[in-house]
PDB file of N, CA and C in Angstrom:
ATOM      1  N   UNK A   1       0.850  -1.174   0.000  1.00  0.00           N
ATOM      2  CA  UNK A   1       0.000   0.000   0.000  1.00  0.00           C
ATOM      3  C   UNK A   1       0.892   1.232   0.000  1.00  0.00           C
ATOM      4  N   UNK A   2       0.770   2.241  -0.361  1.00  0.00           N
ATOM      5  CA  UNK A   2       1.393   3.121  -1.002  1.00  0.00           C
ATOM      6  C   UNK A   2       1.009   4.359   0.264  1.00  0.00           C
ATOM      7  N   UNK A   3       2.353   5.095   0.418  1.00  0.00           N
ATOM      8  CA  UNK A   3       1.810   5.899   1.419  1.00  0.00           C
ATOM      9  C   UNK A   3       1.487   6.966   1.196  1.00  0.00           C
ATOM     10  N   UNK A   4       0.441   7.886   1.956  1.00  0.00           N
ATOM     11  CA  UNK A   4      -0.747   9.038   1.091  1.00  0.00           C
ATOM     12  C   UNK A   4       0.444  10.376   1.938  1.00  0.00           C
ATOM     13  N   UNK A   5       0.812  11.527   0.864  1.00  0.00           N
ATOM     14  CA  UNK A   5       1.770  12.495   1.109  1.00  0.00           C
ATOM     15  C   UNK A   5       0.322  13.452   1.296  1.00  0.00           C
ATOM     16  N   UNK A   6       1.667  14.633   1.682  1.00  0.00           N
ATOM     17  CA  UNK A   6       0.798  15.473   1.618  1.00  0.00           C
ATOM     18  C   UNK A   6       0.130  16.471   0.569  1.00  0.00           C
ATOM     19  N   UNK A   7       0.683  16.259  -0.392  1.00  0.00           N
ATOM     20  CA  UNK A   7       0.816  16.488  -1.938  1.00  0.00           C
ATOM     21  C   UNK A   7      -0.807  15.719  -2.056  1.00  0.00           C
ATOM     22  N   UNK A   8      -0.667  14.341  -1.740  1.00  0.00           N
ATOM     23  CA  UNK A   8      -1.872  13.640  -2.393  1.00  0.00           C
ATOM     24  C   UNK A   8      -3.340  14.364  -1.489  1.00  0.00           C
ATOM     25  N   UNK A   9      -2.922  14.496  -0.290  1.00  0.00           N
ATOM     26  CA  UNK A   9      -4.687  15.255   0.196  1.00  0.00           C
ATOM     27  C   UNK A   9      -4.576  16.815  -0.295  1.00  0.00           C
ATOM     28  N   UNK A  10      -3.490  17.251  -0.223  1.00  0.00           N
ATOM     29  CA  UNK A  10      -3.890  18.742  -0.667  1.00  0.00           C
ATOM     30  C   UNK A  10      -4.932  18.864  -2.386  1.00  0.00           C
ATOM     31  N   UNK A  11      -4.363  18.316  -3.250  1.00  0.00           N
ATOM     32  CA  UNK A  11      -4.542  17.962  -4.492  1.00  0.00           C
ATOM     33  C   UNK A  11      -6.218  17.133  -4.516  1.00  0.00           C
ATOM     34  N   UNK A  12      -6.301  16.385  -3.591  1.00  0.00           N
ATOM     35  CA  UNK A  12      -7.338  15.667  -3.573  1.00  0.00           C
ATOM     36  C   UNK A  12      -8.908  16.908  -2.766  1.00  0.00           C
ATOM     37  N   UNK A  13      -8.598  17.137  -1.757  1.00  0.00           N
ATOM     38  CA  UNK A  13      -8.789  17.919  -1.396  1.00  0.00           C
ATOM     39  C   UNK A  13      -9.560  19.420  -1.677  1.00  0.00           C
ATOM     40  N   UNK A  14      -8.285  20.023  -2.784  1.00  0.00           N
ATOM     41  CA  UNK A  14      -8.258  20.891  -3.634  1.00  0.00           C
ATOM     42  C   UNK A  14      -9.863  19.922  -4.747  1.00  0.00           C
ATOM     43  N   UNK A  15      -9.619  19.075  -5.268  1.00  0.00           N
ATOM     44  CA  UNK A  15     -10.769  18.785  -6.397  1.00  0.00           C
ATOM     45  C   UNK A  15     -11.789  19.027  -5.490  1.00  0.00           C
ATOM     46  N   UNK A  16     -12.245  18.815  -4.542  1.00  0.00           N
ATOM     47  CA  UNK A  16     -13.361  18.349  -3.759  1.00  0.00           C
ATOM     48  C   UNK A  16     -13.626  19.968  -3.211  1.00  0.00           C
ATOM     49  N   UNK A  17     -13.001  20.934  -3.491  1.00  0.00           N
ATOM     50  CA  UNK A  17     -13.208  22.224  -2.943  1.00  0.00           C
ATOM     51  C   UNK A  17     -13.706  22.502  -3.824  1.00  0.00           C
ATOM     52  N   UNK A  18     -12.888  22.643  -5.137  1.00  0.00           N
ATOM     53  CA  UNK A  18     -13.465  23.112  -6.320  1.00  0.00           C
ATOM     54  C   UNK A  18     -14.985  22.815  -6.953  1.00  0.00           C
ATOM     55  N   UNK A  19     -15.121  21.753  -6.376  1.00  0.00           N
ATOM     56  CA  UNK A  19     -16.548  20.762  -6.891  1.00  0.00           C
ATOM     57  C   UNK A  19     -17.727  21.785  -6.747  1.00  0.00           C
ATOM     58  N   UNK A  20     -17.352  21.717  -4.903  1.00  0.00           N
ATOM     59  CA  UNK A  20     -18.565  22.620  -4.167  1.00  0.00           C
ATOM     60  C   UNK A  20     -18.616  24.203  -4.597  1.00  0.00           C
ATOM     61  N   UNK A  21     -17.304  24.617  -4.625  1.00  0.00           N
ATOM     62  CA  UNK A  21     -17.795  26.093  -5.151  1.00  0.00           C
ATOM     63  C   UNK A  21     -18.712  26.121  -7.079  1.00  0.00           C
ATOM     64  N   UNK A  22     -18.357  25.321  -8.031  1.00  0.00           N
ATOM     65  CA  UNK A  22     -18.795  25.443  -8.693  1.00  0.00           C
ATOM     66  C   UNK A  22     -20.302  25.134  -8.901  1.00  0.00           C
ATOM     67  N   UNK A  23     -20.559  23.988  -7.386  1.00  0.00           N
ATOM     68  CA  UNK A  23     -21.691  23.694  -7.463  1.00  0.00           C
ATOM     69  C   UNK A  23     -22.810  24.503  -6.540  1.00  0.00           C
ATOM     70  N   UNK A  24     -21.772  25.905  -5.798  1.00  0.00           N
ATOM     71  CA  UNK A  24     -22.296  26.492  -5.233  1.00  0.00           C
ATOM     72  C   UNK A  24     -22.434  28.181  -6.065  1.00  0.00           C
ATOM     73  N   UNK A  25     -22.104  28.028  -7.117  1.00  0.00           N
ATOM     74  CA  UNK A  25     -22.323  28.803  -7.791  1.00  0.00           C
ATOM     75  C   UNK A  25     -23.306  28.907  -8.847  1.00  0.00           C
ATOM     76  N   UNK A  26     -23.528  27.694  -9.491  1.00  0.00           N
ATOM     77  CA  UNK A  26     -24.912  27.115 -10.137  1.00  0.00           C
ATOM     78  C   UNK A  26     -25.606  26.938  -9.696  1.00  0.00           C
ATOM     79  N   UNK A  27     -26.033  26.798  -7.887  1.00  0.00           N
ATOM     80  CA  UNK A  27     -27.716  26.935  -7.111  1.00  0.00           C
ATOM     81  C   UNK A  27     -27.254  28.343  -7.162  1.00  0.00           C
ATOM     82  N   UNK A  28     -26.111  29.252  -6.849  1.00  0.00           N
ATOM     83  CA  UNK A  28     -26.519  30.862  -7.062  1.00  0.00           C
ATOM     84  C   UNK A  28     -27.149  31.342  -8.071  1.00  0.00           C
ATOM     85  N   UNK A  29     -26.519  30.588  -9.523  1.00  0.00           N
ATOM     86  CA  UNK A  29     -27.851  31.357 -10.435  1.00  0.00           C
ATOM     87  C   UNK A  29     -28.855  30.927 -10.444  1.00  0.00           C
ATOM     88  N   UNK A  30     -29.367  29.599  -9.904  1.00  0.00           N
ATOM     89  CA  UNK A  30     -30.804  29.131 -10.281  1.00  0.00           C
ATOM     90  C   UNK A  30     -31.449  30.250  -9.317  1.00  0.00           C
ATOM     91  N   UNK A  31     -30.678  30.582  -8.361  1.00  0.00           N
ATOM     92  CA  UNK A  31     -31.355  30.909  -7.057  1.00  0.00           C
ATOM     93  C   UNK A  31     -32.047  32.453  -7.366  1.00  0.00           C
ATOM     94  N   UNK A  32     -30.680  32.752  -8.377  1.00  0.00           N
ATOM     95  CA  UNK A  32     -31.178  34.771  -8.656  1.00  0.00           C
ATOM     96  C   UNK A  32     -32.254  34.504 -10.081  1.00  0.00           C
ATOM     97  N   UNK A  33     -32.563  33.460 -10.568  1.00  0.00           N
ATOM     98  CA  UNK A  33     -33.017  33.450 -12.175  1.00  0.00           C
ATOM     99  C   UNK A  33     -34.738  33.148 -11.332  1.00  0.00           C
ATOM    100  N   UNK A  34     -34.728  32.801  -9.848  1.00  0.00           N
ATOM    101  CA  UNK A  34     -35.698  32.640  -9.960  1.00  0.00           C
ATOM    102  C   UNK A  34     -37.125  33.724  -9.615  1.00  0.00           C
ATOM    103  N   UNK A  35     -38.156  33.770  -9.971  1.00  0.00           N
ATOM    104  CA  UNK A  35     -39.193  35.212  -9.660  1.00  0.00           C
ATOM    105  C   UNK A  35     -39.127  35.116  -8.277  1.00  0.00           C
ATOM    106  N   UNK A  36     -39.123  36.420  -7.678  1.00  0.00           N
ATOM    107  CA  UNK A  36     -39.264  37.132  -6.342  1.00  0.00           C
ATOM    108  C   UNK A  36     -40.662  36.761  -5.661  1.00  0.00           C
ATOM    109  N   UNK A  37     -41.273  36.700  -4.677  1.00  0.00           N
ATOM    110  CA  UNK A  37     -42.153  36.011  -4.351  1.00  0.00           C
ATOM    111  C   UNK A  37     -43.551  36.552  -4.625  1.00  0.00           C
ATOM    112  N   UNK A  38     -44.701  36.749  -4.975  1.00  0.00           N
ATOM    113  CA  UNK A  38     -45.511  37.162  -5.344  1.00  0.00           C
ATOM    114  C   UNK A  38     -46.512  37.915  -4.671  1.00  0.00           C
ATOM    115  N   UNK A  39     -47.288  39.048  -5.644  1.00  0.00           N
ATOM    116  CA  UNK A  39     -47.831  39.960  -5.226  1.00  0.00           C
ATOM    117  C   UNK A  39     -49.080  39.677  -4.272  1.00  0.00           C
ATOM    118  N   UNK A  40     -49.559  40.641  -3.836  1.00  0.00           N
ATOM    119  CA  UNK A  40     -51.305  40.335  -3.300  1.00  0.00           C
ATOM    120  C   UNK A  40     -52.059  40.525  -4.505  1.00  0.00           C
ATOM    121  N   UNK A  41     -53.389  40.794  -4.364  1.00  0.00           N
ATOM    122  CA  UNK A  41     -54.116  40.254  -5.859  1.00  0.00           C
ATOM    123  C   UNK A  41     -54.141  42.430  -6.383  1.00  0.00           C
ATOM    124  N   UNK A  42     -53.577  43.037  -5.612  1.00  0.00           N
ATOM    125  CA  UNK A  42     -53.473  44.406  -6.031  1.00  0.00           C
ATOM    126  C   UNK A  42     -52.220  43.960  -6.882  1.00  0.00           C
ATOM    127  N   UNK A  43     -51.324  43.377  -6.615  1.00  0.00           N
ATOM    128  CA  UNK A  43     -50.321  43.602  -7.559  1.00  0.00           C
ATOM    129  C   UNK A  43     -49.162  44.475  -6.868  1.00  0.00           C
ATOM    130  N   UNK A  44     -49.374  44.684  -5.386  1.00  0.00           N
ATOM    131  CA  UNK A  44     -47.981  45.864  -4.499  1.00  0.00           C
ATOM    132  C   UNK A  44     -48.034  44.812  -3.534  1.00  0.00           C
ATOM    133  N   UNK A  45     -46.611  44.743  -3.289  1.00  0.00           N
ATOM    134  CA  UNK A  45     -45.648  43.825  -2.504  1.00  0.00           C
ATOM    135  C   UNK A  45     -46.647  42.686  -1.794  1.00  0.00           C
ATOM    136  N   UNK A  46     -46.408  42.475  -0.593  1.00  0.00           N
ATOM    137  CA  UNK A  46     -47.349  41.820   0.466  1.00  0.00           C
ATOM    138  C   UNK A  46     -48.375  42.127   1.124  1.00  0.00           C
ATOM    139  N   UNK A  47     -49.321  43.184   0.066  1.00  0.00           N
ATOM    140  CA  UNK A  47     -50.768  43.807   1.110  1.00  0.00           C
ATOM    141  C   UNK A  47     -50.187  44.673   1.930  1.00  0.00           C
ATOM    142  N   UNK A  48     -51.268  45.587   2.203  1.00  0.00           N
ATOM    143  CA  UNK A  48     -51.639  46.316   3.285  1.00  0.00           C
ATOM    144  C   UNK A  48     -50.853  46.299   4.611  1.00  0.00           C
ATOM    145  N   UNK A  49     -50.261  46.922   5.528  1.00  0.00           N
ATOM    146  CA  UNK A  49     -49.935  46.781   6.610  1.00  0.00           C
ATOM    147  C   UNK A  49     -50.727  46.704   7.369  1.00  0.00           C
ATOM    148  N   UNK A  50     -50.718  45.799   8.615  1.00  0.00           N
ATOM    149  CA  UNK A  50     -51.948  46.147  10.003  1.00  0.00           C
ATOM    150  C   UNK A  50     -51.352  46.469  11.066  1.00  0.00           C
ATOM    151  N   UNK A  51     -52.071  46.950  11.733  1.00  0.00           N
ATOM    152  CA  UNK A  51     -51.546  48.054  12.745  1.00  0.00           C
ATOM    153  C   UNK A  51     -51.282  47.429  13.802  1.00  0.00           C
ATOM    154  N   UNK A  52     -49.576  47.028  14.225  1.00  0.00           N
ATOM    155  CA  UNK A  52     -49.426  47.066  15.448  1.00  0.00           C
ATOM    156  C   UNK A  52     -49.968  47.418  16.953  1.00  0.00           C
ATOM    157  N   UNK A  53     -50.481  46.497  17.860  1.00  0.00           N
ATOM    158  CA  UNK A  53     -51.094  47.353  18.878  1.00  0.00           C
ATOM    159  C   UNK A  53     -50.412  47.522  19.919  1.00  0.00           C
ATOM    160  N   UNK A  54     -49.168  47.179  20.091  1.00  0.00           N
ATOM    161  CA  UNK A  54     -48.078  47.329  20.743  1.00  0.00           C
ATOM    162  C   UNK A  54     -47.100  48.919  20.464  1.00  0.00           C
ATOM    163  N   UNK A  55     -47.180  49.395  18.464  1.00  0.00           N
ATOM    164  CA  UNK A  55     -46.868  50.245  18.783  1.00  0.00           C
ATOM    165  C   UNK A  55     -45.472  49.605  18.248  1.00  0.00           C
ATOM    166  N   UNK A  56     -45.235  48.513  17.767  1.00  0.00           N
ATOM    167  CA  UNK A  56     -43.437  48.629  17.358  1.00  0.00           C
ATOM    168  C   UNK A  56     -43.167  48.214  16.115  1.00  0.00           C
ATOM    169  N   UNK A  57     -43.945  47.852  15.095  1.00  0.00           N
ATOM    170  CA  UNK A  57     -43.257  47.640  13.903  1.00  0.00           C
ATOM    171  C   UNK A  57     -44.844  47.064  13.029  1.00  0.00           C
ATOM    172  N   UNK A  58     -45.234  47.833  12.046  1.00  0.00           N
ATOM    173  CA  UNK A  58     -46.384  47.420  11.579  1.00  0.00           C
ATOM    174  C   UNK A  58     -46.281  46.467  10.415  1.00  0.00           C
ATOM    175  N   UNK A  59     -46.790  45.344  10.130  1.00  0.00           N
ATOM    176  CA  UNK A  59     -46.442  44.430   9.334  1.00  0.00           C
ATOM    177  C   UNK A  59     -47.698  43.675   8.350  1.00  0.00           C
ATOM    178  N   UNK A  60     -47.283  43.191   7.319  1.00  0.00           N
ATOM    179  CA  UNK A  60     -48.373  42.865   6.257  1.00  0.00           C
ATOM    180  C   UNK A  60     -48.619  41.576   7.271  1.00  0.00           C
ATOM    181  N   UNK A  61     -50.181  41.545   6.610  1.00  0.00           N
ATOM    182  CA  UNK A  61     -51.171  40.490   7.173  1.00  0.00           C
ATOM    183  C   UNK A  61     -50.444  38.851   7.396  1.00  0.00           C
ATOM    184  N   UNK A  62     -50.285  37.848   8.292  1.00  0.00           N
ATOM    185  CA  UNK A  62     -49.734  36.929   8.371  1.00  0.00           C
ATOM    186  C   UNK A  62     -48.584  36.810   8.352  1.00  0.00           C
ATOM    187  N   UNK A  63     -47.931  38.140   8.522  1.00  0.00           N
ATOM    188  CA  UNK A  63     -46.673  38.265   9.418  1.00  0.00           C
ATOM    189  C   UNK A  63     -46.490  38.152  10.947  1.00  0.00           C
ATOM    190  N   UNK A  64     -45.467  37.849  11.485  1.00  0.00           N
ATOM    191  CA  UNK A  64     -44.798  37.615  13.334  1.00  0.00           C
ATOM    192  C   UNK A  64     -43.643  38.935  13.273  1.00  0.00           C
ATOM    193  N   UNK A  65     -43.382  39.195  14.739  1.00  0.00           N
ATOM    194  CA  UNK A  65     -41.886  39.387  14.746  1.00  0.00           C
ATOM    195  C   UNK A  65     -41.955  39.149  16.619  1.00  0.00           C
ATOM    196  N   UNK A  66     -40.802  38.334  16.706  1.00  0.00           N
ATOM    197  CA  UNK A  66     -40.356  38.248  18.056  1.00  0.00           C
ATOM    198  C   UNK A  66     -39.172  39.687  18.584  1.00  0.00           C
ATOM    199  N   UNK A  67     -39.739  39.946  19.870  1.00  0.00           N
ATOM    200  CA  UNK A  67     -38.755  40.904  20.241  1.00  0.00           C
ATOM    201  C   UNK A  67     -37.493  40.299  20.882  1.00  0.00           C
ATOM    202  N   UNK A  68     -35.997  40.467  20.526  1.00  0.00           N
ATOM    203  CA  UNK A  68     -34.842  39.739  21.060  1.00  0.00           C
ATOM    204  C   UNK A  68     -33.994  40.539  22.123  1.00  0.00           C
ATOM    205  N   UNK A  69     -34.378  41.982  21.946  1.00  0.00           N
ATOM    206  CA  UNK A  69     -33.380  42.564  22.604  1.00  0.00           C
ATOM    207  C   UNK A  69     -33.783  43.865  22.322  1.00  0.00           C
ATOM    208  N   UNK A  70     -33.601  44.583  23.558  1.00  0.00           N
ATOM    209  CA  UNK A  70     -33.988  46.035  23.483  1.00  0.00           C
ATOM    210  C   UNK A  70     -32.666  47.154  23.698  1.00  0.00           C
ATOM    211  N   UNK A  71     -32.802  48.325  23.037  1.00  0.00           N
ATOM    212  CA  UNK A  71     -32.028  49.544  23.303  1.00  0.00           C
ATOM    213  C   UNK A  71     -32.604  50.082  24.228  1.00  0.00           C
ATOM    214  N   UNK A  72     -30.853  50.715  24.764  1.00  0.00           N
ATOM    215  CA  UNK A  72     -31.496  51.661  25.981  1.00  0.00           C
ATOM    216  C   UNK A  72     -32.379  51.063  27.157  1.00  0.00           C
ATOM    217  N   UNK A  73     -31.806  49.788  27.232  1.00  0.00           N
ATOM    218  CA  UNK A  73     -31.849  48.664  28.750  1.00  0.00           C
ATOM    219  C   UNK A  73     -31.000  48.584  29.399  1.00  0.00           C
ATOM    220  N   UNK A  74     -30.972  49.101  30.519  1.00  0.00           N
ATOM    221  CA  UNK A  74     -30.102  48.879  31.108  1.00  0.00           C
ATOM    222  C   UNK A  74     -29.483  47.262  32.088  1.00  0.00           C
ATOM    223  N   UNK A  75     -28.423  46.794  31.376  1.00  0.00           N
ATOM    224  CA  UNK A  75     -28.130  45.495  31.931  1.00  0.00           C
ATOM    225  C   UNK A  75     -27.017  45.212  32.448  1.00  0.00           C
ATOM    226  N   UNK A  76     -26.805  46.684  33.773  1.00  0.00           N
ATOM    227  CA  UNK A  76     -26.047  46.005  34.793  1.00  0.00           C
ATOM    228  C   UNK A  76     -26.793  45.047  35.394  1.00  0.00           C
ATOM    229  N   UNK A  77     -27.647  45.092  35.780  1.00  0.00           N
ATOM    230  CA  UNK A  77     -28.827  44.414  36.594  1.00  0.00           C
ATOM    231  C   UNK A  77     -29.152  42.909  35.998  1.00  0.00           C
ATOM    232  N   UNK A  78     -28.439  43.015  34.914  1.00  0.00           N
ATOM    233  CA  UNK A  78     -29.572  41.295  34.160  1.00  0.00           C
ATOM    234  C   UNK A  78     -28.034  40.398  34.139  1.00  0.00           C
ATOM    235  N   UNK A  79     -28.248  38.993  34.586  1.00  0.00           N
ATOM    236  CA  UNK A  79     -26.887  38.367  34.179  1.00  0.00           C
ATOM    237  C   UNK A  79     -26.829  38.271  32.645  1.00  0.00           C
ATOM    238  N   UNK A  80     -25.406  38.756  32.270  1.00  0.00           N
ATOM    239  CA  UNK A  80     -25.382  37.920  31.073  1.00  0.00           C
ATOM    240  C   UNK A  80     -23.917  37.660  30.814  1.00  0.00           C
ATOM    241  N   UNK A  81     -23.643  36.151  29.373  1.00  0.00           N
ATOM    242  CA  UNK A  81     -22.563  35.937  29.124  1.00  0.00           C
ATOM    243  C   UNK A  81     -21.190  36.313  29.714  1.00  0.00           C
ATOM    244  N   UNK A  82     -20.323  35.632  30.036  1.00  0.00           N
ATOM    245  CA  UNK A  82     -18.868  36.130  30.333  1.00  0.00           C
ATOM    246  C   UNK A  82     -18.774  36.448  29.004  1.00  0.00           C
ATOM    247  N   UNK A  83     -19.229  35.304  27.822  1.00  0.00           N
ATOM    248  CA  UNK A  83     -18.506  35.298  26.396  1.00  0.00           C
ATOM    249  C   UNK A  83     -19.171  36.402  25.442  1.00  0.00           C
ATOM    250  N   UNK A  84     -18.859  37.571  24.973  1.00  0.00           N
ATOM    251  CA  UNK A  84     -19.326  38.588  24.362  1.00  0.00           C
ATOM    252  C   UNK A  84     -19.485  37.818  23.295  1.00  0.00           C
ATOM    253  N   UNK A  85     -18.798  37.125  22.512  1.00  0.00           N
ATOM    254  CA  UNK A  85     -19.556  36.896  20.681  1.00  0.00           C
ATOM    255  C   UNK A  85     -19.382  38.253  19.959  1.00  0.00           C
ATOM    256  N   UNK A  86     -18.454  38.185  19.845  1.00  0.00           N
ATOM    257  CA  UNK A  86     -18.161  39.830  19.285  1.00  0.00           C
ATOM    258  C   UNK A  86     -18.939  40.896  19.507  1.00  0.00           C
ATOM    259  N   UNK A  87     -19.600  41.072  20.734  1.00  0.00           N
ATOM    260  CA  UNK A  87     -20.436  42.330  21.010  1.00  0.00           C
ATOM    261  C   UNK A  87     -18.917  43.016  21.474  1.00  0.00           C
ATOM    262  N   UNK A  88     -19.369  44.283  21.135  1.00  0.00           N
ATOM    263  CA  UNK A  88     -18.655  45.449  21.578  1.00  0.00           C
ATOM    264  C   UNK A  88     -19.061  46.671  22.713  1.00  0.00           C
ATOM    265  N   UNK A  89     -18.217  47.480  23.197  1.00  0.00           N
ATOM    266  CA  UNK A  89     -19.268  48.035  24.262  1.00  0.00           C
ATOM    267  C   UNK A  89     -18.108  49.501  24.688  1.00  0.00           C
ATOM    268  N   UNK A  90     -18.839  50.318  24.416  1.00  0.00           N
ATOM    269  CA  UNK A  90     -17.900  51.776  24.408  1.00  0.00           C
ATOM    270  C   UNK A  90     -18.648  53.357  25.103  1.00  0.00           C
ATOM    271  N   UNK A  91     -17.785  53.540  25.525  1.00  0.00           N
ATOM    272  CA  UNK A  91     -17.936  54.510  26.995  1.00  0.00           C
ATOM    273  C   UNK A  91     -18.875  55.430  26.348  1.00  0.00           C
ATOM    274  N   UNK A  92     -19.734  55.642  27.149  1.00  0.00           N
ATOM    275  CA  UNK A  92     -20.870  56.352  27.045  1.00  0.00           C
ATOM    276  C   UNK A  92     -21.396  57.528  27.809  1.00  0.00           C
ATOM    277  N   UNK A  93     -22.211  58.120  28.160  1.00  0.00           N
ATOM    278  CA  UNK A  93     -22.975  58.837  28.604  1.00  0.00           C
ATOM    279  C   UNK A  93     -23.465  58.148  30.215  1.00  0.00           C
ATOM    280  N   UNK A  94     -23.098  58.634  31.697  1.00  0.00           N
ATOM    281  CA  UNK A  94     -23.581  57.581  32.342  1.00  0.00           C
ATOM    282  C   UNK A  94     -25.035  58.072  32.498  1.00  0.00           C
ATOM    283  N   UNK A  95     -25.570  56.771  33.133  1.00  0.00           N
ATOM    284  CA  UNK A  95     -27.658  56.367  32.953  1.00  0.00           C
ATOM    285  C   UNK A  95     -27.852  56.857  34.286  1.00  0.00           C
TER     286      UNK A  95
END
């Protein structure tokens, strides 16, 4: 049995990279060739907006939105993460 260098996985490797980008480039055009999602029976975007009764973001009919996180909360008070996740955090105005 013949022993595998490193020549042979780079090379091997290399084909198997190439595969996916080309094959990730042909679902990109199917993806842009295909029509945008369709109108209401007016023919403008997704209908009508309905009116928030909360007051935070008004949205076409059979739409959601979950709230994740608010500005201008103050969270000394709330535990969170040691691990930021690339949040950033810069001197401010004190509250």
């Amino acid at each position: 049995m013949d022993q595998l260098t490193r020549r042979d996985v780079l090379s091997r490797w290399g084909g198997v990279t190439a595969g996916a980008v080309t094959l990730g480039f042909g679902g990109l055009r199917l993806f842009s060739e295909t029509p945008s999602l369709r109108a209401d029976e007016t023919g403008q975007g997704y209908g009508e907006l309905v009116r928030d009764r909360k007051r935070r973001v008004d949205l076409p009919a059979g739409f959601d939105y979950s709230v994740i996180s608010r500005s201008a909360k103050d969270v000394r008070r709330i535990p969170c993460s040691g691990k930021s996740g690339r949040m950033a955090a810069f001197a401010g105005p004190e509250i």
